[in-house]
C-alpha atoms as a PDB file:
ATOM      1  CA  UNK A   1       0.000   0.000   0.000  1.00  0.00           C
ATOM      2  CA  UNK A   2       1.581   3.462  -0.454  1.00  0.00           C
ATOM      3  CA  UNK A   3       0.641   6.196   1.390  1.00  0.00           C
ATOM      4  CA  UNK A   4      -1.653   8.772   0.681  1.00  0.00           C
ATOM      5  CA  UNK A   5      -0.693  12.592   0.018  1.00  0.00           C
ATOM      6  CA  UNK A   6      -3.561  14.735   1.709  1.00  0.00           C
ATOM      7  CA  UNK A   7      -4.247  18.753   0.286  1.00  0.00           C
ATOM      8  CA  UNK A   8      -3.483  19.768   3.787  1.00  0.00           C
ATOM      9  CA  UNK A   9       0.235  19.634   5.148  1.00  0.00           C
ATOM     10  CA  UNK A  10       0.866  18.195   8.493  1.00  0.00           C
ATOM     11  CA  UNK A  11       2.292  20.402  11.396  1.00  0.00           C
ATOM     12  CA  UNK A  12       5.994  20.479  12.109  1.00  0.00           C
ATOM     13  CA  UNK A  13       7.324  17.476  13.876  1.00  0.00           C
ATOM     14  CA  UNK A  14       8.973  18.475  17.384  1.00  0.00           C
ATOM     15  CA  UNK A  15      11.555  16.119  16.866  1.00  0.00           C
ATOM     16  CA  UNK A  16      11.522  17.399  13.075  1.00  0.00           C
ATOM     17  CA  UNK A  17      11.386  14.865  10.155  1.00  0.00           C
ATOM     18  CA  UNK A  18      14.933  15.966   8.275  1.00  0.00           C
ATOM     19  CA  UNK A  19      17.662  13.362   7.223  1.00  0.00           C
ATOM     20  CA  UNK A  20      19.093  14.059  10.754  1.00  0.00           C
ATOM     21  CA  UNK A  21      16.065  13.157  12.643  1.00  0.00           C
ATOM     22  CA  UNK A  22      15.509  10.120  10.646  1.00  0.00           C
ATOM     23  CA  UNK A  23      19.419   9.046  11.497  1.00  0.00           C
ATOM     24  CA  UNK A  24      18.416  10.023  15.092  1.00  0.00           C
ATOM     25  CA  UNK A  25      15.097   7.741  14.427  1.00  0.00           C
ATOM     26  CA  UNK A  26      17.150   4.583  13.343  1.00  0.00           C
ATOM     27  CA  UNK A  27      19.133   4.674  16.674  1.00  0.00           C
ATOM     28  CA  UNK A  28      16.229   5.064  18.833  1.00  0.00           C
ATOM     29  CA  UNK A  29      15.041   1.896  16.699  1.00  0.00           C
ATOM     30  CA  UNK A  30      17.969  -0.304  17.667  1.00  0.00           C
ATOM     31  CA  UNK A  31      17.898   1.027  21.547  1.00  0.00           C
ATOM     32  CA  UNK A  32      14.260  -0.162  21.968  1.00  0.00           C
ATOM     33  CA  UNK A  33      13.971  -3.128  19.831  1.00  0.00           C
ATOM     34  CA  UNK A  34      14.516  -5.641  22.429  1.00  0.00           C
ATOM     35  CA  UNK A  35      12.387  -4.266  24.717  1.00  0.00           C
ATOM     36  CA  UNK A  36       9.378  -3.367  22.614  1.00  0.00           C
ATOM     37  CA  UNK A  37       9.483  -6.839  20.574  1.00  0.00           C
ATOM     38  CA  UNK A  38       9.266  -9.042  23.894  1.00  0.00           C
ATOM     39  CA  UNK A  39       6.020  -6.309  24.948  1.00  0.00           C
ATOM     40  CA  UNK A  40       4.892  -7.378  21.335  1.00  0.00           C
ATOM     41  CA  UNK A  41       5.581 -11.211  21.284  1.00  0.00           C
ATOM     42  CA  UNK A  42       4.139 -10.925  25.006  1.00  0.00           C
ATOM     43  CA  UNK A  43       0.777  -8.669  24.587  1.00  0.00           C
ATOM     44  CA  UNK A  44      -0.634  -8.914  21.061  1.00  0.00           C
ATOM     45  CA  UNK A  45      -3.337 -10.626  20.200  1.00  0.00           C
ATOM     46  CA  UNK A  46      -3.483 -14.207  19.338  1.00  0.00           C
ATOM     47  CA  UNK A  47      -5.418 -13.494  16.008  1.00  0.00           C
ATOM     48  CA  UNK A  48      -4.058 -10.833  14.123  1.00  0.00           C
ATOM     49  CA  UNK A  49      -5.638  -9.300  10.535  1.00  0.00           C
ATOM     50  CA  UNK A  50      -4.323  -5.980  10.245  1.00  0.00           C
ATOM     51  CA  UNK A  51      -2.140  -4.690  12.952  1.00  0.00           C
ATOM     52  CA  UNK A  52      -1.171  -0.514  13.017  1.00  0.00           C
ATOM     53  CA  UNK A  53       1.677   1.442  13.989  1.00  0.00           C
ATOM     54  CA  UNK A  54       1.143   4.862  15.049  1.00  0.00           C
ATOM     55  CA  UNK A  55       3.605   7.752  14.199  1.00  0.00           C
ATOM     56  CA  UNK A  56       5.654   4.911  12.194  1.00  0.00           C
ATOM     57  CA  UNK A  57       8.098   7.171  11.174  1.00  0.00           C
ATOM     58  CA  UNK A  58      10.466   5.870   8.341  1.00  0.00           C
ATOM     59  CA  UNK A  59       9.207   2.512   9.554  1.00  0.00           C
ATOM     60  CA  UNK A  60      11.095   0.971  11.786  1.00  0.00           C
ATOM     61  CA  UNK A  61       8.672  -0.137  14.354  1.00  0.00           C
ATOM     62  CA  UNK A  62       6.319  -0.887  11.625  1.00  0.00           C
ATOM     63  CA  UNK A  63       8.647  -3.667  10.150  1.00  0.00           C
ATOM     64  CA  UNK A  64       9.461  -4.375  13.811  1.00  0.00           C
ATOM     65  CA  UNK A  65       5.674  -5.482  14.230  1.00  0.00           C
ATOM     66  CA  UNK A  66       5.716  -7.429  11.035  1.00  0.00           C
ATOM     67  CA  UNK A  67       8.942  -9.421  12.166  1.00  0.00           C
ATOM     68  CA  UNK A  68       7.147 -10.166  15.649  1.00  0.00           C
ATOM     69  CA  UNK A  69       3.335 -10.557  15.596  1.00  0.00           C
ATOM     70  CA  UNK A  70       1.510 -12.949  12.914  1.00  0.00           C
ATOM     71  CA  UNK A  71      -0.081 -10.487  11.174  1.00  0.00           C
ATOM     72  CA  UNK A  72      -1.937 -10.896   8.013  1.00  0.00           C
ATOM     73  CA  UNK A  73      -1.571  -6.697   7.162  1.00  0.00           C
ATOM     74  CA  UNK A  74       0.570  -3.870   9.170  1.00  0.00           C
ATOM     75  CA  UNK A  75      -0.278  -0.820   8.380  1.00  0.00           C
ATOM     76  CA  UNK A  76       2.519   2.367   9.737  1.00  0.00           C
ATOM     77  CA  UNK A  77       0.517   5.761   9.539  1.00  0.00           C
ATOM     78  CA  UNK A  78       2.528   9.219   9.761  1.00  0.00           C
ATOM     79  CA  UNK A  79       1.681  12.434   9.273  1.00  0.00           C
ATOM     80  CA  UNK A  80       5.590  13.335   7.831  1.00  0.00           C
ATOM     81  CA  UNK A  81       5.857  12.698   3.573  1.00  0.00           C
ATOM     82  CA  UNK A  82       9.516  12.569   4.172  1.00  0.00           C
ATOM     83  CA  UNK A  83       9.640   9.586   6.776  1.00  0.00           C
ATOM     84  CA  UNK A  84       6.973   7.874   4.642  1.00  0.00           C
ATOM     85  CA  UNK A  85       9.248   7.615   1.457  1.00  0.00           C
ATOM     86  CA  UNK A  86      11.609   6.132   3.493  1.00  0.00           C
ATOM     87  CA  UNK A  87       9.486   3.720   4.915  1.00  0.00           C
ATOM     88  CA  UNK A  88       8.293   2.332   1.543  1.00  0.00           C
ATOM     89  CA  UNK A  89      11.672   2.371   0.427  1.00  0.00           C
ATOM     90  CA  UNK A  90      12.194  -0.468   2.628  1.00  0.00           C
ATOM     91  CA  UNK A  91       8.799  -2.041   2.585  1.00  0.00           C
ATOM     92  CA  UNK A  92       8.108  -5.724   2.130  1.00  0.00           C
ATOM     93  CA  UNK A  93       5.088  -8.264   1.741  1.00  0.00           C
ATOM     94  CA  UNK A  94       1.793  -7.328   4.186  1.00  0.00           C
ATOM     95  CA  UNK A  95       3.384  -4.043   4.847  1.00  0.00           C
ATOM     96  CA  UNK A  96       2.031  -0.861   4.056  1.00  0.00           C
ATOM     97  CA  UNK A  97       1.797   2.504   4.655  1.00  0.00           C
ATOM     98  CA  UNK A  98      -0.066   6.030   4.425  1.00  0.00           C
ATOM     99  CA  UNK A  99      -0.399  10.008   5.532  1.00  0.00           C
ATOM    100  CA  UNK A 100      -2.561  10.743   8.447  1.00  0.00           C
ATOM    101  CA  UNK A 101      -2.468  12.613  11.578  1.00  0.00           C
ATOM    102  CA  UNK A 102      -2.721  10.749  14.302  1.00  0.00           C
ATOM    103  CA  UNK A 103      -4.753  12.970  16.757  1.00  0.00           C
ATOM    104  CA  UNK A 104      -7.533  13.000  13.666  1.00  0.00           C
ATOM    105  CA  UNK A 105     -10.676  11.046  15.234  1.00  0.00           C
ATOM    106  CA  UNK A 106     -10.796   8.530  12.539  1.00  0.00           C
ATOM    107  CA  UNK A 107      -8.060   6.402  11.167  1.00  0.00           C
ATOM    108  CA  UNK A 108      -7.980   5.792   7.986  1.00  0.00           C
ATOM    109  CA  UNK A 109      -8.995   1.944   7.754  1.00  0.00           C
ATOM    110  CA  UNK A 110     -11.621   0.330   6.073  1.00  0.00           C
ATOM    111  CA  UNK A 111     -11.728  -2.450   8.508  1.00  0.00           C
ATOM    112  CA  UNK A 112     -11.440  -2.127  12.307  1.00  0.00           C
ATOM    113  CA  UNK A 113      -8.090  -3.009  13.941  1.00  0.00           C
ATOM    114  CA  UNK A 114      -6.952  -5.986  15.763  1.00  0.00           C
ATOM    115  CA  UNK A 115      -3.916  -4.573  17.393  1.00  0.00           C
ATOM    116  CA  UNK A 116      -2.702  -0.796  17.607  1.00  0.00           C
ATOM    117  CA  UNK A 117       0.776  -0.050  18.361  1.00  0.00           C
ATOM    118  CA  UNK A 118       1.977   3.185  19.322  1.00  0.00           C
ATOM    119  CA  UNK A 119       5.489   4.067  20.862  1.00  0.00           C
ATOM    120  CA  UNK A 120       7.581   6.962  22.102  1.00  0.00           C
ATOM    121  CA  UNK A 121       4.391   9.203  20.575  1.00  0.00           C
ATOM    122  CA  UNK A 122       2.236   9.877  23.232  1.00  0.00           C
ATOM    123  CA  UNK A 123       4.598  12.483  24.542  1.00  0.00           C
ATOM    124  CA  UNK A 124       4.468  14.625  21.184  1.00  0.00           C
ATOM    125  CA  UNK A 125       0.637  15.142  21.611  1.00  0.00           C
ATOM    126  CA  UNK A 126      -1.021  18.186  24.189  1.00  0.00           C
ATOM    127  CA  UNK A 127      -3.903  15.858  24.173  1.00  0.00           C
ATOM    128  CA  UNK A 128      -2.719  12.089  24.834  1.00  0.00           C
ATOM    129  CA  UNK A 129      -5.635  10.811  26.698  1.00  0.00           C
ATOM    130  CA  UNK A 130      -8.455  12.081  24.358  1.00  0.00           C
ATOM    131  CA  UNK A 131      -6.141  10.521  21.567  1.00  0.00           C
ATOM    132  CA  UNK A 132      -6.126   7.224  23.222  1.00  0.00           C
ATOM    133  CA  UNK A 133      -9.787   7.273  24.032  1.00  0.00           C
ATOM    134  CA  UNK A 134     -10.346   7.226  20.218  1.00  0.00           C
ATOM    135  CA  UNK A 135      -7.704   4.637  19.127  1.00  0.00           C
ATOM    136  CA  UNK A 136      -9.212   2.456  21.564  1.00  0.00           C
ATOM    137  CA  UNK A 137     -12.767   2.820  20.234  1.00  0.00           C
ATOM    138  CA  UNK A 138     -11.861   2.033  16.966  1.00  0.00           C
ATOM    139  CA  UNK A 139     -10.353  -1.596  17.748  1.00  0.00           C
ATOM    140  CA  UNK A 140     -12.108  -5.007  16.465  1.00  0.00           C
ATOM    141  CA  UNK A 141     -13.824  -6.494  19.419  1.00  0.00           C
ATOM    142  CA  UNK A 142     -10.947  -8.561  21.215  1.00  0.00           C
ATOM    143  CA  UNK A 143      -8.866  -6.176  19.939  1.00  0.00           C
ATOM    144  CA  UNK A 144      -5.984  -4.118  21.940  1.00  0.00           C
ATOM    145  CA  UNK A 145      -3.832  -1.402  21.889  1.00  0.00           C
ATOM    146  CA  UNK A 146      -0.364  -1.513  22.917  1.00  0.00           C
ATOM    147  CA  UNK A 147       1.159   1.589  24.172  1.00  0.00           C
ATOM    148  CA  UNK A 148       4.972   1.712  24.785  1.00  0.00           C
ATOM    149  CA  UNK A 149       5.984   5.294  26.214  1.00  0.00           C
ATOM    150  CA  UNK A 150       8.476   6.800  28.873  1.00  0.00           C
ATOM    151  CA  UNK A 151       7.919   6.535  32.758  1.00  0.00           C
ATOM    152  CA  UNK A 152      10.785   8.200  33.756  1.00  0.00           C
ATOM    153  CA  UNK A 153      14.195   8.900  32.584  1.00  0.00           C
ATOM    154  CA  UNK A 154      16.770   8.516  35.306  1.00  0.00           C
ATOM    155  CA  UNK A 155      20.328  10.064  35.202  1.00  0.00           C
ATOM    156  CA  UNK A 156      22.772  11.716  37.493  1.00  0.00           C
ATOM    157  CA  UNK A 157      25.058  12.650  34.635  1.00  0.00           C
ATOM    158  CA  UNK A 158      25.384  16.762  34.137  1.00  0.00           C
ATOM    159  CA  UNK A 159      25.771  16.617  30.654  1.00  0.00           C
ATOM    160  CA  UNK A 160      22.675  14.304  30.658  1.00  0.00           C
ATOM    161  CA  UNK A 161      20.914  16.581  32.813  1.00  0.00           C
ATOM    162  CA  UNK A 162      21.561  19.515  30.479  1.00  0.00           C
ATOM    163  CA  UNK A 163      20.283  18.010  27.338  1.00  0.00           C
ATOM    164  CA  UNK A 164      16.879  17.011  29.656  1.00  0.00           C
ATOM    165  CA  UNK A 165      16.577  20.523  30.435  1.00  0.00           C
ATOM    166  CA  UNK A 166      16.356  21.773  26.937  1.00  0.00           C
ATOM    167  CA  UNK A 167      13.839  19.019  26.009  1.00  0.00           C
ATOM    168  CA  UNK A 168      11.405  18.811  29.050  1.00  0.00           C
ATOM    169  CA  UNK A 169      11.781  22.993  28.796  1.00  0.00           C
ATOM    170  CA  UNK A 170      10.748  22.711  24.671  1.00  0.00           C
ATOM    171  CA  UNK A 171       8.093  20.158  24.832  1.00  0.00           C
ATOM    172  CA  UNK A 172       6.216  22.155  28.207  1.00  0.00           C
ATOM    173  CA  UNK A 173       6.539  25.239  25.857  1.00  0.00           C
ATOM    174  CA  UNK A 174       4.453  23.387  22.771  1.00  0.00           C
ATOM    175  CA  UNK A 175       2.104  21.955  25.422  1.00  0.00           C
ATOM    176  CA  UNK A 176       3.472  18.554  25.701  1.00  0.00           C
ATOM    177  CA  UNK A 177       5.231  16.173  28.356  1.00  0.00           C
ATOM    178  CA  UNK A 178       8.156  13.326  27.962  1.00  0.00           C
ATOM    179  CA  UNK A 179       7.444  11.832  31.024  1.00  0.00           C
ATOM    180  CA  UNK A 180       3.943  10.537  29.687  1.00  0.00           C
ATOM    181  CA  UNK A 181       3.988   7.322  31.535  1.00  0.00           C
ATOM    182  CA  UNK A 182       2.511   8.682  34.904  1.00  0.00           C
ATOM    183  CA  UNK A 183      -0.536   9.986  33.447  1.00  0.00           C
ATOM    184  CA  UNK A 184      -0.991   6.821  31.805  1.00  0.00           C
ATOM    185  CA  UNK A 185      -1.397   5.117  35.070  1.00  0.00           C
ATOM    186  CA  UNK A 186      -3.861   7.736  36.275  1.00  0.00           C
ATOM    187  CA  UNK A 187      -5.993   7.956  32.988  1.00  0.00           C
ATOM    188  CA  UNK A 188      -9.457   6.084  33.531  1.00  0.00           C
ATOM    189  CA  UNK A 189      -9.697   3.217  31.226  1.00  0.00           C
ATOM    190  CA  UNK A 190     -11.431   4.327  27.924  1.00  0.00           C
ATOM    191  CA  UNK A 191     -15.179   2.957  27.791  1.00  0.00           C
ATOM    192  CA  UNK A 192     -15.376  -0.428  26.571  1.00  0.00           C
ATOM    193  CA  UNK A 193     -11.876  -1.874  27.344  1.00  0.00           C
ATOM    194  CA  UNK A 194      -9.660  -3.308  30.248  1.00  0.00           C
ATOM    195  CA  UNK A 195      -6.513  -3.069  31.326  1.00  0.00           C
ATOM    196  CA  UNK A 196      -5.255  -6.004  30.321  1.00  0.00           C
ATOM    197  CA  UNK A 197      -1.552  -5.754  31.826  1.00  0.00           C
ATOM    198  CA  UNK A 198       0.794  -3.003  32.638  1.00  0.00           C
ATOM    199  CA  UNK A 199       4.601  -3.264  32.856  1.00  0.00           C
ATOM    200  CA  UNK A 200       7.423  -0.834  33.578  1.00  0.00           C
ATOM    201  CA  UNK A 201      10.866  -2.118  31.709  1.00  0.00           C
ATOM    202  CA  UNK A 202      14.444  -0.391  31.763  1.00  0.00           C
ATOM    203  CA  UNK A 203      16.269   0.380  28.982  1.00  0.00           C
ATOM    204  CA  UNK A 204      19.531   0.670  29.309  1.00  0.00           C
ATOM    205  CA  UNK A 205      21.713   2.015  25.937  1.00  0.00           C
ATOM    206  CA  UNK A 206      25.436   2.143  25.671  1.00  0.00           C
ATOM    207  CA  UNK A 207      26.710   5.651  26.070  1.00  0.00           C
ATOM    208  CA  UNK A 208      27.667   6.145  22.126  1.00  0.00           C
ATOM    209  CA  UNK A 209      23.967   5.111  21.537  1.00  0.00           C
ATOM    210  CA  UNK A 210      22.740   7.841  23.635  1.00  0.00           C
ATOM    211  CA  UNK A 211      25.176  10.460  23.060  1.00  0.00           C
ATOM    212  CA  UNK A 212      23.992   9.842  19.270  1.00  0.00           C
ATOM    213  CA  UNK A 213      20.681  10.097  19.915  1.00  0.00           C
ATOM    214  CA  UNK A 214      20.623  13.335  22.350  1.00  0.00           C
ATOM    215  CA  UNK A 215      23.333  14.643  19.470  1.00  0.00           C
ATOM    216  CA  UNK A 216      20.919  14.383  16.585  1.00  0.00           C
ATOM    217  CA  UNK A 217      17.997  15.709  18.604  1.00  0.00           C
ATOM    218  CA  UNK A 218      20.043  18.578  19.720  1.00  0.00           C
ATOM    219  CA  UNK A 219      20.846  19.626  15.982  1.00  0.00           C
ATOM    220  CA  UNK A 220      17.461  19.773  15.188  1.00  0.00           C
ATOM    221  CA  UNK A 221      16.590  22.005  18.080  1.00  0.00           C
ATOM    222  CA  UNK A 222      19.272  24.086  18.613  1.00  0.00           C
ATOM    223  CA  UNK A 223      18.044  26.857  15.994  1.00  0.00           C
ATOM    224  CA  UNK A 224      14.535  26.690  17.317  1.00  0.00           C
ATOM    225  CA  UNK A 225      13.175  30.259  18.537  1.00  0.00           C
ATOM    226  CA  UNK A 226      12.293  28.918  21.935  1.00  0.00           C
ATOM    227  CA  UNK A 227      15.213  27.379  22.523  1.00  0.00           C
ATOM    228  CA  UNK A 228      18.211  29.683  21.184  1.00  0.00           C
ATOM    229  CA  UNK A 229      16.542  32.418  23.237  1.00  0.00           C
ATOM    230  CA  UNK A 230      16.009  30.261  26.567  1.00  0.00           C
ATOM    231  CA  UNK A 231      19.560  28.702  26.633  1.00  0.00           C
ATOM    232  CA  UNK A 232      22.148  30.789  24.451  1.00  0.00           C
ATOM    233  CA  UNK A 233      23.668  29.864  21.769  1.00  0.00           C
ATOM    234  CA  UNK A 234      27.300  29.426  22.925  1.00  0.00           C
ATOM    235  CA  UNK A 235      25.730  27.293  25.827  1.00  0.00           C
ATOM    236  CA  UNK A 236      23.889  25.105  23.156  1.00  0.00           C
ATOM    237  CA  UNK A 237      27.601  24.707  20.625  1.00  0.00           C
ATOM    238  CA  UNK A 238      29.177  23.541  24.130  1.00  0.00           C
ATOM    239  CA  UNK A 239      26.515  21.173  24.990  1.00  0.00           C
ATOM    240  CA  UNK A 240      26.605  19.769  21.650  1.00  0.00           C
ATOM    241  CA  UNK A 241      30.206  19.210  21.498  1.00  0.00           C
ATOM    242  CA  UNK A 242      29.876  17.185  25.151  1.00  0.00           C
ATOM    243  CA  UNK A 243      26.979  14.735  23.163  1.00  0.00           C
ATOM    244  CA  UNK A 244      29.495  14.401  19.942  1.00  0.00           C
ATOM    245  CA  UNK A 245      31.778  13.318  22.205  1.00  0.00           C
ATOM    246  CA  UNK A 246      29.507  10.929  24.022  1.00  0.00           C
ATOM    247  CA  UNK A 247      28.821   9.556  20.549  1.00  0.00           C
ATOM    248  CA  UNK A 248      32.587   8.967  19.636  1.00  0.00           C
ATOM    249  CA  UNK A 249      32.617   6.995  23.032  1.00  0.00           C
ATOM    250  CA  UNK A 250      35.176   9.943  24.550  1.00  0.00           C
ATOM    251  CA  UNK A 251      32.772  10.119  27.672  1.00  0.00           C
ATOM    252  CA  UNK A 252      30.570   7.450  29.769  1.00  0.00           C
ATOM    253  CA  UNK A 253      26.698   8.964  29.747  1.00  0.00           C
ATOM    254  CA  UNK A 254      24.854   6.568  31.768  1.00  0.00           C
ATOM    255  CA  UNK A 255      21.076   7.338  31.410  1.00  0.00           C
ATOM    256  CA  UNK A 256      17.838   4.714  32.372  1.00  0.00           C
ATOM    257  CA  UNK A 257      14.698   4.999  30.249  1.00  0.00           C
ATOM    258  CA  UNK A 258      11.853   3.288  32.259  1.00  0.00           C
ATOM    259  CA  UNK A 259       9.431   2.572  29.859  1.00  0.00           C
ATOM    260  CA  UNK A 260       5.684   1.780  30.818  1.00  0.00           C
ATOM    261  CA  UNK A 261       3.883  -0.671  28.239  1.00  0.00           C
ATOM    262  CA  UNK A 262       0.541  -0.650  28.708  1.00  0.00           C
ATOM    263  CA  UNK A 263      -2.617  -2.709  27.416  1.00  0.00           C
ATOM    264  CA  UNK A 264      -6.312  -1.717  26.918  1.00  0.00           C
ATOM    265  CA  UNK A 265      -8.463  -4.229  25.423  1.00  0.00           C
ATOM    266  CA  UNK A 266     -11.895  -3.949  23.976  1.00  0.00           C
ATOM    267  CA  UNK A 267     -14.580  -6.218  24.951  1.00  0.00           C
ATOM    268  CA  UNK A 268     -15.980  -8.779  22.950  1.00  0.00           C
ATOM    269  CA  UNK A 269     -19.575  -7.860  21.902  1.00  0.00           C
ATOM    270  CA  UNK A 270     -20.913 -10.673  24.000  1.00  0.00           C
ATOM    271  CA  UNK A 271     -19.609  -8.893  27.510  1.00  0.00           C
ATOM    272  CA  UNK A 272     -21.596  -5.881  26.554  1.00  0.00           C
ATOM    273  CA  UNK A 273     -24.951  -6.860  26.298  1.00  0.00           C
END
């Protein structure tokens, strides 16, 4: 399936959708695989006809789904034409792919969902639980939505600790949070599911992999109006060069993702009457 151009042209990314953010995008890919493919093999559904990743991206996670789950169609939606011609550039057999927003109330299937997949995205929306309230109600019966996002990130490292400052700082300013996974625990089940399980895994990446990925996210962001102004310039060019050198393995950076993977699962038609 290719994706579909729409008239209207999706938002900015946060994390931006440039050549650099997809190289940042393939790192964050390898850092989570293990984690998010046992939460896969673990928590989908035993009976699988189409299966979609949310916010696929250039389609890592998509093909990462594929790979895992017994799927007879995965579907990766993204708002960004750029990470989309990526994706199909590497597409295969019962993969697909296609424009759409996200946060839109309808996805654009024409048959309801077995399993919906959505990681390291809640955090880039200002309204996650409103979102999630509508990707649940548009899963088959049975069906169940797998969310993957961060707890908590723990570090004691200053370098670390500057690099969290400019990103908790940028996303508060656009109205968003990194640290989605407590509000997850607090959000009232959507209408019509249950919480089927509800983990909380650490991630640990080697200090190259983070410095890499903290390096490409700070290129990206380092020009942005909010940011520049906030933190300086010359304060930004010295944290960079402290994350380069992370990446080149010059410097330990020890940092913990704690992610929490959650399930919500509809009920079968026969519990509801």
């Amino acid at each position: 399936m290719a994706h579909r151009d729409k008239d209207d042209q999706p938002a900015a990314y946060t994390f931006g959708d440039s050549d650099i953010a997809a190289r940042r995008l393939s790192t964050v890919a390898d850092v989570f695989a293990p984690s998010s493919a046992a939460f896969l093999r673990r928590s989908a559904p035993r009976t699988v006809r189409l299966a979609v990743d949310l916010g696929c991206g250039p389609g890592h996670s998509t093909r990462l789904i594929a790979g895992t789950v017994t799927a007879e169609q995965v579907v990766g939606l993204d708002r960004s034409p750029a990470f989309l011609s990526l994706a199909e550039a590497d597409s295969a057999a019962r993969i697909g792919f296609e424009q759409h927003d996200v946060t839109e109330p309808r996805l654009p299937l024409a048959q309801s969902p077995d399993l919906i997949y959505a990681r390291l995205l809640l955090s880039h929306l200002t309204d996650p639980v409103d979102v999630v309230r509508n990707w649940c109600a548009q899963l088959a019966p049975g069906g169940r939505l797998l969310l993957d996002e961060v707890d908590r990130i723990a570090t004691e490292h200053p370098v670390a600790l500057d690099y969290q400052r400019v990103v908790d700082g940028m996303l508060r300013h656009n109205g968003q949070r990194l640290e989605i996974g407590s509000t997850l625990a607090r959000m009232p089940d959507p209408d019509g599911t249950v919480r089927r399980d509800e983990s909380l895994v650490a991630v640990r990446p080697p200090s190259r992999s983070v410095g890499r990925m903290f390096g490409l996210n700070l290129r990206v962001w380092r020009e942005d109006p909010y940011v520049a102004a906030t933190f300086g310039t010359s304060w930004l060019m010295e944290l960079q060069e402290r994350l380069d050198a992370a990446a080149e393995g010059e410097m330990e950076l020890p940092v913990t993702w704690t992610m929490r993977q959650l399930v919500l699962e509809t009920c079968l038609l026969g519990m509801l009457r």
